[in-house]
PDB file of N, CA and C in Angstrom:
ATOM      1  N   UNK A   1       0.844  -1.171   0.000  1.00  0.00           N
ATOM      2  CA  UNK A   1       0.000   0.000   0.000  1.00  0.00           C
ATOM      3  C   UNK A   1       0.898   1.246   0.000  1.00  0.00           C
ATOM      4  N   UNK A   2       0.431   2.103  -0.948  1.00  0.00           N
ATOM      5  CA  UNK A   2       1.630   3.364  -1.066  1.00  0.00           C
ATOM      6  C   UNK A   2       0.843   4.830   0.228  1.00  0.00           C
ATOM      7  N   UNK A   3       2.073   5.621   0.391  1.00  0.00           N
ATOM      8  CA  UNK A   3       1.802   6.609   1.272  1.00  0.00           C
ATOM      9  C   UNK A   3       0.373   7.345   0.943  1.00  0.00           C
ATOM     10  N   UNK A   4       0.041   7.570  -0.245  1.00  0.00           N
ATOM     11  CA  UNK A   4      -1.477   8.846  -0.599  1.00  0.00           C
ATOM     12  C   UNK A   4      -2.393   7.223  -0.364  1.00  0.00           C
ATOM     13  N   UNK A   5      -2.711   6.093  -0.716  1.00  0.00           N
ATOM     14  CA  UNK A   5      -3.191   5.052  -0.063  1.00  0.00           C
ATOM     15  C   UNK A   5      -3.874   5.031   0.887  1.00  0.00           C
ATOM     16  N   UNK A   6      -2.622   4.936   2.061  1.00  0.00           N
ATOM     17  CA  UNK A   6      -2.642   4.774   3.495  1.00  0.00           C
ATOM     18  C   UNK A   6      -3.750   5.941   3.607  1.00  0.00           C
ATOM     19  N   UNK A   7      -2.960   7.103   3.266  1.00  0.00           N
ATOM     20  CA  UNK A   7      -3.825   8.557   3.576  1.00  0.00           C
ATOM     21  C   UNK A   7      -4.927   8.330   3.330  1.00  0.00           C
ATOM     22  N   UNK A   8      -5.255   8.185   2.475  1.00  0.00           N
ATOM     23  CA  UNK A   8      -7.074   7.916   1.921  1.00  0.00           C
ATOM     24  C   UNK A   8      -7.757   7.629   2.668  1.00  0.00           C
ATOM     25  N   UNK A   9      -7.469   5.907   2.680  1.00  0.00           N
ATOM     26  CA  UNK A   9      -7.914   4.766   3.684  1.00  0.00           C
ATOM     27  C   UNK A   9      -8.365   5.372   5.199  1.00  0.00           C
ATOM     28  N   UNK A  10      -7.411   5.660   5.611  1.00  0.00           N
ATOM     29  CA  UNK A  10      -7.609   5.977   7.298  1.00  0.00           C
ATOM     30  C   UNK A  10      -8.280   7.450   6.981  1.00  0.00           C
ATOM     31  N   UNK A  11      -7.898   8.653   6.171  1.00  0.00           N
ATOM     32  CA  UNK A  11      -8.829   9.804   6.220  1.00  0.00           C
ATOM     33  C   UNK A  11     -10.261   9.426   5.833  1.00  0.00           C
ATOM     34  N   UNK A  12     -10.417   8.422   5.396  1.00  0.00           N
ATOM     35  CA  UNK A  12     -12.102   7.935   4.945  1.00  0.00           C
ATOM     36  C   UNK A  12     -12.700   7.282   5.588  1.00  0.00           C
ATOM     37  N   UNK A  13     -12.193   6.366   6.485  1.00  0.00           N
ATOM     38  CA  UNK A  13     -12.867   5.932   8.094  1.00  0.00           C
ATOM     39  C   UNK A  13     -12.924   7.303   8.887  1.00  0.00           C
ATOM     40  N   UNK A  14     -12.393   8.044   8.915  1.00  0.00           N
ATOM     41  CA  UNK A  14     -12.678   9.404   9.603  1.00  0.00           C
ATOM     42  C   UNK A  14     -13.715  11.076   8.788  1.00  0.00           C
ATOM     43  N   UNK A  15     -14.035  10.303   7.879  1.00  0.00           N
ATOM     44  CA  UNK A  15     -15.252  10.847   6.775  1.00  0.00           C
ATOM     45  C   UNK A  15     -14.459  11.756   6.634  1.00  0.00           C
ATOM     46  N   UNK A  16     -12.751  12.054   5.990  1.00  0.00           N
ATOM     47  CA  UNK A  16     -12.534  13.252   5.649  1.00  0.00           C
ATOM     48  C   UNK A  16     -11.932  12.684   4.489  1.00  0.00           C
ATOM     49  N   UNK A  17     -12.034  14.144   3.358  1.00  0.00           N
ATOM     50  CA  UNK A  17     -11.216  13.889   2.100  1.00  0.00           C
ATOM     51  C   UNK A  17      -9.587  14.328   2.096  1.00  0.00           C
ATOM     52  N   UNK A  18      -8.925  14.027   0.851  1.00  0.00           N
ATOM     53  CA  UNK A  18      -7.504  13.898   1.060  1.00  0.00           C
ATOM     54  C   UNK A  18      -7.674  15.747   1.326  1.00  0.00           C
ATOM     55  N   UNK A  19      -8.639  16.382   0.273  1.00  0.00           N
ATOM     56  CA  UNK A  19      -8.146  18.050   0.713  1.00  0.00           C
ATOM     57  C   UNK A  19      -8.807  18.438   1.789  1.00  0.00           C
ATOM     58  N   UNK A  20      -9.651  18.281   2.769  1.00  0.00           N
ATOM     59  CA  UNK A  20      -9.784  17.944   3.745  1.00  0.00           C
ATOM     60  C   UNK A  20      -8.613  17.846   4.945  1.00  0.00           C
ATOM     61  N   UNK A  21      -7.970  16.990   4.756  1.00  0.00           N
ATOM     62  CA  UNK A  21      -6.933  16.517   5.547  1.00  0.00           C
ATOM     63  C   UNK A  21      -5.896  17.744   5.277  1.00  0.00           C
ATOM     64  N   UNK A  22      -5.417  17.616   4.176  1.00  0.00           N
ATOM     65  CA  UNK A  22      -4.727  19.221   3.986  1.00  0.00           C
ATOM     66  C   UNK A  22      -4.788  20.378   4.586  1.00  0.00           C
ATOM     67  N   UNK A  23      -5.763  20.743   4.406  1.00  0.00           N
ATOM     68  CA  UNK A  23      -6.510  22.129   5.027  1.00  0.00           C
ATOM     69  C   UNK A  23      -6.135  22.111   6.206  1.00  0.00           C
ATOM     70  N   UNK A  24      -6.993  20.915   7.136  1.00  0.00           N
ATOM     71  CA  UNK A  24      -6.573  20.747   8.559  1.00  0.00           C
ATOM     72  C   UNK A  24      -4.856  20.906   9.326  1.00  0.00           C
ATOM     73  N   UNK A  25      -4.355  20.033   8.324  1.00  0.00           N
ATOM     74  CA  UNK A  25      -2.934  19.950   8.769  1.00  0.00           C
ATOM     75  C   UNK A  25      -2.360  21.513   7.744  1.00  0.00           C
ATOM     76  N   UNK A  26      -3.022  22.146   7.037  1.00  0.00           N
ATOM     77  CA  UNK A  26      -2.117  23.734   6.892  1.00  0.00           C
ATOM     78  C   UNK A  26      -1.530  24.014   5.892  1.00  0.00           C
ATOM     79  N   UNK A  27      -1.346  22.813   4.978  1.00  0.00           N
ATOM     80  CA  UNK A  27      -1.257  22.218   3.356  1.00  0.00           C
ATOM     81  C   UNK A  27      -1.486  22.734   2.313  1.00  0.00           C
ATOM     82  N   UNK A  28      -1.014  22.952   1.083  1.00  0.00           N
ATOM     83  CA  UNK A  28      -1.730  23.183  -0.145  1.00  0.00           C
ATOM     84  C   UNK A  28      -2.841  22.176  -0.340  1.00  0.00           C
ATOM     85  N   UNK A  29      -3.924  22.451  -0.419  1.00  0.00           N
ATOM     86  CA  UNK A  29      -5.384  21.458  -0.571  1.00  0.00           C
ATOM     87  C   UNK A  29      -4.769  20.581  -1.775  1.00  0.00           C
ATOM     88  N   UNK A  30      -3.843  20.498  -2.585  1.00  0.00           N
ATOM     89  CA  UNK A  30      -3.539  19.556  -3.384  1.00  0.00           C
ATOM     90  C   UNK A  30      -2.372  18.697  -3.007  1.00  0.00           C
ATOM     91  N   UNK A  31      -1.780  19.282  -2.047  1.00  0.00           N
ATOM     92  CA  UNK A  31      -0.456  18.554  -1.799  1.00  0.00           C
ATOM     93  C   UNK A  31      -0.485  17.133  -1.608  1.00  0.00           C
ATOM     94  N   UNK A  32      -1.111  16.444  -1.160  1.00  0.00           N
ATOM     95  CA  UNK A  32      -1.016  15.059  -0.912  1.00  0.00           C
ATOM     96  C   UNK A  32      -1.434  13.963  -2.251  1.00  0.00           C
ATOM     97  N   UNK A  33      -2.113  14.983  -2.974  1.00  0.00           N
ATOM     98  CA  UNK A  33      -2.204  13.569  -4.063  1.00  0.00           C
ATOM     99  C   UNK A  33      -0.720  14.112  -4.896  1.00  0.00           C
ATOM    100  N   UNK A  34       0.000  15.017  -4.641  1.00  0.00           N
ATOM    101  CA  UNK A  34       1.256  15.249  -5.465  1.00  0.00           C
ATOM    102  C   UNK A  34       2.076  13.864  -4.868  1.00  0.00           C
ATOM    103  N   UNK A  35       1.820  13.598  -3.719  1.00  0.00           N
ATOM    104  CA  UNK A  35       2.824  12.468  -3.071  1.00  0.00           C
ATOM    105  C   UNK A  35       2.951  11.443  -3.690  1.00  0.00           C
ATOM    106  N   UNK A  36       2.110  11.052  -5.021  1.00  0.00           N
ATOM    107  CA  UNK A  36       2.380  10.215  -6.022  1.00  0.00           C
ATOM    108  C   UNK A  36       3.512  10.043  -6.501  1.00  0.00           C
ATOM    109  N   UNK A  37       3.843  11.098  -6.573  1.00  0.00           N
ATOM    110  CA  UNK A  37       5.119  11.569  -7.613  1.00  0.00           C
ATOM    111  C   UNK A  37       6.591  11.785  -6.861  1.00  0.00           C
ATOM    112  N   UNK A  38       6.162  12.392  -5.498  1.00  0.00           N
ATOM    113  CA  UNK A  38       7.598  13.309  -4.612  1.00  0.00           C
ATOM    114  C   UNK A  38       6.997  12.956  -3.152  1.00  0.00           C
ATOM    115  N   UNK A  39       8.281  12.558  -2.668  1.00  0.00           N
ATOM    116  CA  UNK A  39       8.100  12.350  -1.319  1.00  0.00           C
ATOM    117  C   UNK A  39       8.310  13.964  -0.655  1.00  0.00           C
ATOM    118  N   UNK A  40       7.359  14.061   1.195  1.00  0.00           N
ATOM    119  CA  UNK A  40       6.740  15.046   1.242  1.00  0.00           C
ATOM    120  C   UNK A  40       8.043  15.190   2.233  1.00  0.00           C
ATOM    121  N   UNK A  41       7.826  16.131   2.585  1.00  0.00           N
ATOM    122  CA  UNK A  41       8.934  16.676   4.402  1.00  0.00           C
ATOM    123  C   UNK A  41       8.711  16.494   5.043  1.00  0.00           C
ATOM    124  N   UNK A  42       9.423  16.406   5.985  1.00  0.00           N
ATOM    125  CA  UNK A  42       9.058  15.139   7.276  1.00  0.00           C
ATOM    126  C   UNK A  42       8.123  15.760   8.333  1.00  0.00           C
ATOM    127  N   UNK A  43       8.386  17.373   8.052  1.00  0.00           N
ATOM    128  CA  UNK A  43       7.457  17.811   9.104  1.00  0.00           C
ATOM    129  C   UNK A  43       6.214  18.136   8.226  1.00  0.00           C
ATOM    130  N   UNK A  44       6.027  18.300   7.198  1.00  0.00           N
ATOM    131  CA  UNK A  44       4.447  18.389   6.573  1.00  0.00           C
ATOM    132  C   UNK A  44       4.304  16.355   6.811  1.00  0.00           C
ATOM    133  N   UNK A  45       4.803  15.630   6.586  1.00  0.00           N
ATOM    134  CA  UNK A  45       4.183  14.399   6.938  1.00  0.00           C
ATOM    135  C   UNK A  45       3.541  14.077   8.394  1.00  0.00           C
ATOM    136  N   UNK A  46       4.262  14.882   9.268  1.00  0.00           N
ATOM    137  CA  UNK A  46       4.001  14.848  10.861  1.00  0.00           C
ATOM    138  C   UNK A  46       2.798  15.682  10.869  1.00  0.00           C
ATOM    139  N   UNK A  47       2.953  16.612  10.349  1.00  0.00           N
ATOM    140  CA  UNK A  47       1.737  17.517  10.222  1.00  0.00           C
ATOM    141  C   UNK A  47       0.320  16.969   9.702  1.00  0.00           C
ATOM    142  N   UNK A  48       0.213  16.031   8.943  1.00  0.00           N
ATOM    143  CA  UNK A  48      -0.963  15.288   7.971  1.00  0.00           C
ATOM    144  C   UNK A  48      -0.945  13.825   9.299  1.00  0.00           C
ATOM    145  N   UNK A  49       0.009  13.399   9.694  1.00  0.00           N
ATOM    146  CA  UNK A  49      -0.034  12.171  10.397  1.00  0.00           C
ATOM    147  C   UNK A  49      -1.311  12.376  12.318  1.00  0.00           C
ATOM    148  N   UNK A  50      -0.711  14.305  12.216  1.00  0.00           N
ATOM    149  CA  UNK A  50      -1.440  14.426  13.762  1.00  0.00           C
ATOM    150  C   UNK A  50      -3.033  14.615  13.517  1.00  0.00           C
ATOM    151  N   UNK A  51      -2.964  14.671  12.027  1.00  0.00           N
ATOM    152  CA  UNK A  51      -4.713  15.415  11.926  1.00  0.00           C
ATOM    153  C   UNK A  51      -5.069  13.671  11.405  1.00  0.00           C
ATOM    154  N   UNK A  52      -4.686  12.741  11.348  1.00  0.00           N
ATOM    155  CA  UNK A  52      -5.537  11.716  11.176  1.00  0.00           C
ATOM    156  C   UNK A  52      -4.996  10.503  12.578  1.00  0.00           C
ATOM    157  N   UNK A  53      -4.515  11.546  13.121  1.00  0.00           N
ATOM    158  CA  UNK A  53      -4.233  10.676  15.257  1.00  0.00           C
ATOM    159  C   UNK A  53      -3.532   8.882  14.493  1.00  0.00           C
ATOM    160  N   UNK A  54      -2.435   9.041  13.352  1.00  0.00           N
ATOM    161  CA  UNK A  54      -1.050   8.075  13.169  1.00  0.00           C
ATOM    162  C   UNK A  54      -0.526   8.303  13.345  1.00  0.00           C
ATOM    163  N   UNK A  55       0.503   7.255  13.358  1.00  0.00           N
ATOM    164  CA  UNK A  55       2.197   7.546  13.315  1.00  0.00           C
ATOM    165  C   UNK A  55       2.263   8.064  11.941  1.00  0.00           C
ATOM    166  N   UNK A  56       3.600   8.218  11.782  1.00  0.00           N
ATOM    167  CA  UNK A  56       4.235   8.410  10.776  1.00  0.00           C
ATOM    168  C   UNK A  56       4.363   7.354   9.821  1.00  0.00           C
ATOM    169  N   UNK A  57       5.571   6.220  10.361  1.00  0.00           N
ATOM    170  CA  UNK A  57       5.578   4.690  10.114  1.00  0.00           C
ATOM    171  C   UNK A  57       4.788   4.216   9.860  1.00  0.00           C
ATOM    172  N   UNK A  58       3.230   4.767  10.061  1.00  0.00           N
ATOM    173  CA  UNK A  58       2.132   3.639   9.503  1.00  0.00           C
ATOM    174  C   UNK A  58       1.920   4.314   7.962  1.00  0.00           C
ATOM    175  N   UNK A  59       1.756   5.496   8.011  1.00  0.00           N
ATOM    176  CA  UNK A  59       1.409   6.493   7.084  1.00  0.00           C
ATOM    177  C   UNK A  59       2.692   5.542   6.001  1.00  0.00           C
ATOM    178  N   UNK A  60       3.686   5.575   6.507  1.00  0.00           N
ATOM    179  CA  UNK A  60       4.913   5.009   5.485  1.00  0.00           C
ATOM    180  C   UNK A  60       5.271   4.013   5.090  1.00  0.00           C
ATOM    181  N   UNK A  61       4.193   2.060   5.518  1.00  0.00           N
ATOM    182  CA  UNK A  61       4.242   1.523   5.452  1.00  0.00           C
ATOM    183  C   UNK A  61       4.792   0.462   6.362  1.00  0.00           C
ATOM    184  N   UNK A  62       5.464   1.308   7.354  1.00  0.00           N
ATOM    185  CA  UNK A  62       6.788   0.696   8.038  1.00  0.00           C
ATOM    186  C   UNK A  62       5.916  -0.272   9.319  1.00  0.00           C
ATOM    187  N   UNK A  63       4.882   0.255   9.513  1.00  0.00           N
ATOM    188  CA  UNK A  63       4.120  -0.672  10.549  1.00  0.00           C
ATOM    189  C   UNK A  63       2.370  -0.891   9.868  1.00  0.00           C
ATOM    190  N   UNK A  64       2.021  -1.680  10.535  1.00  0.00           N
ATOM    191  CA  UNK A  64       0.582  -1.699  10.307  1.00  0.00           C
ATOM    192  C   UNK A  64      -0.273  -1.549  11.323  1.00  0.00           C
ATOM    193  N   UNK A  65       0.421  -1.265  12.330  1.00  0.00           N
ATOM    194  CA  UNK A  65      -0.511  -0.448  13.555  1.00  0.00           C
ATOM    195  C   UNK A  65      -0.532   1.015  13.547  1.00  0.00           C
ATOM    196  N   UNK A  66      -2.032   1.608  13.732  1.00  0.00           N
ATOM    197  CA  UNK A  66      -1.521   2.812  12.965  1.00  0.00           C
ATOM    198  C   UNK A  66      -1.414   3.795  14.000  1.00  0.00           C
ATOM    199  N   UNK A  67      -1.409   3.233  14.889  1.00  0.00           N
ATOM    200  CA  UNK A  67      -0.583   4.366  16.219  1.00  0.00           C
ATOM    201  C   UNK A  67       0.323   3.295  17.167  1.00  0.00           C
ATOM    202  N   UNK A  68       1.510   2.701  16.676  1.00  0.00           N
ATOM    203  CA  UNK A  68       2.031   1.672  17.539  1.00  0.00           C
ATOM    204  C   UNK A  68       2.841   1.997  18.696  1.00  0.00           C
ATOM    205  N   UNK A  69       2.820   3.573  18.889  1.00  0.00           N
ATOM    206  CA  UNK A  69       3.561   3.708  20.170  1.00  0.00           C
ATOM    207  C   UNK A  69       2.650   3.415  21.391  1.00  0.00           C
ATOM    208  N   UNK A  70       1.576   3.973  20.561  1.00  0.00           N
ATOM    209  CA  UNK A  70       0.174   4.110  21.931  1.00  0.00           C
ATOM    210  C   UNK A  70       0.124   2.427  22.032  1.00  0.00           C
ATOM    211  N   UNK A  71       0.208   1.763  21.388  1.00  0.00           N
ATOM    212  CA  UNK A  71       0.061   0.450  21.040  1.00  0.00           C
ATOM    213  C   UNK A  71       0.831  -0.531  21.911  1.00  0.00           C
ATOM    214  N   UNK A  72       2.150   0.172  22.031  1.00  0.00           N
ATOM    215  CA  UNK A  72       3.289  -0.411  22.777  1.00  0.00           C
ATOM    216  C   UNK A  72       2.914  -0.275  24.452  1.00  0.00           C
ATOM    217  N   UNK A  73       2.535   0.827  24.413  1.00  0.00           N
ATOM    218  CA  UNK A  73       1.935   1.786  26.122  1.00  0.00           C
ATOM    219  C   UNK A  73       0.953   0.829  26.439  1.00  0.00           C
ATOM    220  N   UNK A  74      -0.283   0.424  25.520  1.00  0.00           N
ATOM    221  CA  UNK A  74      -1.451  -0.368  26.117  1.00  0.00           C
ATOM    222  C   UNK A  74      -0.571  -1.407  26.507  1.00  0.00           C
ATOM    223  N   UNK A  75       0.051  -2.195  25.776  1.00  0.00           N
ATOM    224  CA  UNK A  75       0.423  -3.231  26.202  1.00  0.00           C
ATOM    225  C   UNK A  75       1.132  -3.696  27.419  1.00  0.00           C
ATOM    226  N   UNK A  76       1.850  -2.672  27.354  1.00  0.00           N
ATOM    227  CA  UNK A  76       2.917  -2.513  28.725  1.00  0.00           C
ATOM    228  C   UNK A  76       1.981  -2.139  30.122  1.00  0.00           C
ATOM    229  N   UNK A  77       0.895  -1.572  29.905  1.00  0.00           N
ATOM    230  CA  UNK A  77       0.170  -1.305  31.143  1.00  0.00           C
ATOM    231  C   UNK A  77      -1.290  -1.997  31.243  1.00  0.00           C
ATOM    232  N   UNK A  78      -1.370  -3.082  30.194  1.00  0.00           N
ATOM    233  CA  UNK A  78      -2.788  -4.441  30.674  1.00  0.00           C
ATOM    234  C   UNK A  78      -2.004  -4.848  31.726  1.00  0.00           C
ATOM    235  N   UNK A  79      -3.699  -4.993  32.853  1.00  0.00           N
ATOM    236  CA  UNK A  79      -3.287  -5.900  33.824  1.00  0.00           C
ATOM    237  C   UNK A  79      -2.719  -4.912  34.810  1.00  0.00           C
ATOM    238  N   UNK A  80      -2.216  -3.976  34.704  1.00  0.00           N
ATOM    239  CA  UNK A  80      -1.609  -2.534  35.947  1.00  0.00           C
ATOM    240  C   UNK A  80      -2.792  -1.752  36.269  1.00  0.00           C
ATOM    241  N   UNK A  81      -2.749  -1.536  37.497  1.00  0.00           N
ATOM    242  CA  UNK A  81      -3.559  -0.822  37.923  1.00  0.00           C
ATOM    243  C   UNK A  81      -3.338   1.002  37.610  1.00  0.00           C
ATOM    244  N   UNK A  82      -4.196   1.445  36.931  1.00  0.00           N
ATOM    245  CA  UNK A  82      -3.361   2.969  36.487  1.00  0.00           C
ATOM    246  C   UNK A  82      -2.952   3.717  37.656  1.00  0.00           C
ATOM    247  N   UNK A  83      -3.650   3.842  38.454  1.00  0.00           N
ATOM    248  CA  UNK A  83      -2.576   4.481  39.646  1.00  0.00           C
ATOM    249  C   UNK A  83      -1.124   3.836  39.442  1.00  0.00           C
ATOM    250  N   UNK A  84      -0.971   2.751  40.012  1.00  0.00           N
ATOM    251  CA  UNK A  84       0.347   1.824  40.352  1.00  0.00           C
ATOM    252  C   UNK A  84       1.337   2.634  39.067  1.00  0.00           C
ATOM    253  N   UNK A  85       0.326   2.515  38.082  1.00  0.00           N
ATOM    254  CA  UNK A  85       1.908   2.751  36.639  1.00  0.00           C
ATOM    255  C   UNK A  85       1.549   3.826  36.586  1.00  0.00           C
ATOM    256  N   UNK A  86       0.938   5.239  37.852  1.00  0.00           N
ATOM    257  CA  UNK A  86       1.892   5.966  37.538  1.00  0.00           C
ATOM    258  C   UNK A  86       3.686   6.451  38.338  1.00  0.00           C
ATOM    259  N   UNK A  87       3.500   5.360  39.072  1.00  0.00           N
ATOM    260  CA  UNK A  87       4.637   5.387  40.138  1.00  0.00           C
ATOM    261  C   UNK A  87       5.789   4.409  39.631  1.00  0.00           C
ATOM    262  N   UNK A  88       5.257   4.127  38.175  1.00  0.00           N
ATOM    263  CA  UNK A  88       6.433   3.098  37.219  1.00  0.00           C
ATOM    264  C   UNK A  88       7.378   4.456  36.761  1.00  0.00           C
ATOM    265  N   UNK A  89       8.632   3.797  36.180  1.00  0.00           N
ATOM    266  CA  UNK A  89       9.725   4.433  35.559  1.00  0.00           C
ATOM    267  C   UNK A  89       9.869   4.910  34.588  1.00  0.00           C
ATOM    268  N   UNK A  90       8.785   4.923  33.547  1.00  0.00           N
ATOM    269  CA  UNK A  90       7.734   5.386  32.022  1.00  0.00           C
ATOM    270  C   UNK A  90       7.701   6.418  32.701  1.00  0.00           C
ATOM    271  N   UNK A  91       8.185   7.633  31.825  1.00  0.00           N
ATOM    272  CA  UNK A  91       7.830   8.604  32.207  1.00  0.00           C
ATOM    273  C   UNK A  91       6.397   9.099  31.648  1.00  0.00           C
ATOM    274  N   UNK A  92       5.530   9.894  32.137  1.00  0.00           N
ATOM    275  CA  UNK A  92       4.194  10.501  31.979  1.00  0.00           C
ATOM    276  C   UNK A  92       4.341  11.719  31.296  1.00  0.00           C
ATOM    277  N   UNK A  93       4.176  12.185  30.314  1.00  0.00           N
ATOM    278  CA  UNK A  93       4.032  13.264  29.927  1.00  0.00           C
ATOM    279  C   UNK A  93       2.781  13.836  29.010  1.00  0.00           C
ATOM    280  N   UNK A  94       2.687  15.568  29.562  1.00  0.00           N
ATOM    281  CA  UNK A  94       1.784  16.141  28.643  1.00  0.00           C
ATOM    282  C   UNK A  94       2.338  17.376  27.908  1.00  0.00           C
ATOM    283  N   UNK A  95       1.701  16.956  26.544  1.00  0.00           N
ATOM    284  CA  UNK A  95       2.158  18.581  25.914  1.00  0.00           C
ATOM    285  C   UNK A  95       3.664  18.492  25.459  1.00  0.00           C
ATOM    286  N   UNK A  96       3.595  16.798  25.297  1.00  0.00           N
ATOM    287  CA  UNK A  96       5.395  16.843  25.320  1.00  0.00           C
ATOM    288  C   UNK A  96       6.830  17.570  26.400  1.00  0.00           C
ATOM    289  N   UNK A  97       5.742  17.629  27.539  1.00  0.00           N
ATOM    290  CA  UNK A  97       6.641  17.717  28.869  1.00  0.00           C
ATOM    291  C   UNK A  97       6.208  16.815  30.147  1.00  0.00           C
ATOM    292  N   UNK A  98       7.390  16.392  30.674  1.00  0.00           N
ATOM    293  CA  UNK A  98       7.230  15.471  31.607  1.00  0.00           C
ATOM    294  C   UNK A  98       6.688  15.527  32.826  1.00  0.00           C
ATOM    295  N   UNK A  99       5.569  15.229  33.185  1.00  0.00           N
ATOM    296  CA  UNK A  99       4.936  15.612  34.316  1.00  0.00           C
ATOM    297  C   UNK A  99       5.649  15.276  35.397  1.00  0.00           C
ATOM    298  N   UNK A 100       5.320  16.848  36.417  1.00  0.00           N
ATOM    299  CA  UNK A 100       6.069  16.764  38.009  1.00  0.00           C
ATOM    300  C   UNK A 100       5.334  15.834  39.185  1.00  0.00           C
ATOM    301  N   UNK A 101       6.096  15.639  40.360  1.00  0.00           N
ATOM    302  CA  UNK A 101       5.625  15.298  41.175  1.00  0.00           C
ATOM    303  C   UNK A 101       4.161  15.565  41.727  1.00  0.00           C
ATOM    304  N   UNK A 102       3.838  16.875  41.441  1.00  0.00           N
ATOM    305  CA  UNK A 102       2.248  17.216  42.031  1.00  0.00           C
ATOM    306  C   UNK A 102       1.587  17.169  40.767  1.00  0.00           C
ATOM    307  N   UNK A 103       1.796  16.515  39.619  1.00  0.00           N
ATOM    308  CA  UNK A 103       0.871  16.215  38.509  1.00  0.00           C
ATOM    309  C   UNK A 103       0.154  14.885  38.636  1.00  0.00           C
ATOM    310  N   UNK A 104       1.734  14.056  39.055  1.00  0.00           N
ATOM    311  CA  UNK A 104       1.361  12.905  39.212  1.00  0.00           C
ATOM    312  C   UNK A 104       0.219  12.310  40.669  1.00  0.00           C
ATOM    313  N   UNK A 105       0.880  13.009  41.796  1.00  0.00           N
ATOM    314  CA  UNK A 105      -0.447  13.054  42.589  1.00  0.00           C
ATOM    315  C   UNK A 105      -1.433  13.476  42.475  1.00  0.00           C
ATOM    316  N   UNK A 106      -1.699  14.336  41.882  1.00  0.00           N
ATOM    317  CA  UNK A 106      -3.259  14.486  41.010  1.00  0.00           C
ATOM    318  C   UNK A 106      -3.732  13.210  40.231  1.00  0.00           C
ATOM    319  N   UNK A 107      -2.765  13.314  39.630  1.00  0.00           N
ATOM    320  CA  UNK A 107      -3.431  12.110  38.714  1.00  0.00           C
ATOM    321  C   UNK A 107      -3.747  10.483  39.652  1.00  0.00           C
ATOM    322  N   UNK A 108      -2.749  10.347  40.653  1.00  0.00           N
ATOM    323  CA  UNK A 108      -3.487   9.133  41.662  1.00  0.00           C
ATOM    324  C   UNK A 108      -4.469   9.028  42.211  1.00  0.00           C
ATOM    325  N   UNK A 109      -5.105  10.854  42.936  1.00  0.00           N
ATOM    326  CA  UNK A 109      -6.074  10.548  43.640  1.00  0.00           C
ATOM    327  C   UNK A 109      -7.293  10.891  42.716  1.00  0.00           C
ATOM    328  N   UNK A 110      -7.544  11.223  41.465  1.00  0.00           N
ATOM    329  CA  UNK A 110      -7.993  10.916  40.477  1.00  0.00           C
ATOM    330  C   UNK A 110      -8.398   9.386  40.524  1.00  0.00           C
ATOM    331  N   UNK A 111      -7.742   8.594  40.449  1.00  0.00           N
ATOM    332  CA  UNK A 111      -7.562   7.468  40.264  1.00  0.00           C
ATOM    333  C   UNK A 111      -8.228   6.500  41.373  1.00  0.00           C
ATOM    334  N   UNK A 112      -8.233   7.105  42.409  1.00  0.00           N
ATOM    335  CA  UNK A 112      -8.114   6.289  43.457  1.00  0.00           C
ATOM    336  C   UNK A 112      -9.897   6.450  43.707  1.00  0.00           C
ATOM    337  N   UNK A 113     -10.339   7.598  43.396  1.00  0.00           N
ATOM    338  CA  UNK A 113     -11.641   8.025  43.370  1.00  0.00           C
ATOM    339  C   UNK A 113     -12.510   7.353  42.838  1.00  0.00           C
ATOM    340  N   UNK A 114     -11.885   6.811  41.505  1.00  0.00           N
ATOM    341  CA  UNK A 114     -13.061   5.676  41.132  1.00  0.00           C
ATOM    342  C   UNK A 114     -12.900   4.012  41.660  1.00  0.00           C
TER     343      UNK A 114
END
């Protein structure tokens, strides 16, 4: 399956079109069916990959899970109690910063509540 493919596929379970997807991610509304022809930049690919919630690697063939980090995370935490993993060695982060000590106690007694 080639990269504008992938794109399709997963933007059409999410009822959006390829210019659609463009727009969202900030794009020339044609840019992605050009990907036929020319591979795109890594940050307009990151950019098209966050507005349809993939990786990259899936978008590129390289996996067939199409978010396998999140993928890796479920796995590692079936069976853990979410409090417990947040006192594991995985770090927690939001916003692409690593949550502090009084984030994480929020987030336990959160936890503990239900």
């Amino acid at each position: 399956m080639t990269l504008v493919s992938r794109i399709k596929e997963i933007a059409k379970e999410q009822n959006l079109s390829l210019i659609d997807v463009a727009l969202k991610a900030g794009i020339a509304e044609n840019s992605i069916y050009g990907w036929t022809k020319k591979t795109p930049k890594v940050d307009t690919l990151a950019k098209v990959a966050n507005i349809l919630h993939v990786s990259t690697d899936y978008l590129l063939g390289r996996t067939d899970e199409p978010n396998h980090y999140m993928t890796e995370t479920e796995k590692m935490l079936s069976g853990v109690d979410l409090s417990e993993a947040i006192d594991r060695s995985v770090p927690l982060t939001f916003g692409g910063h690593e949550l502090d000590d009084h984030d994480k106690e929020i987030l336990r007694r959160l936890f503990e509540e239900k």
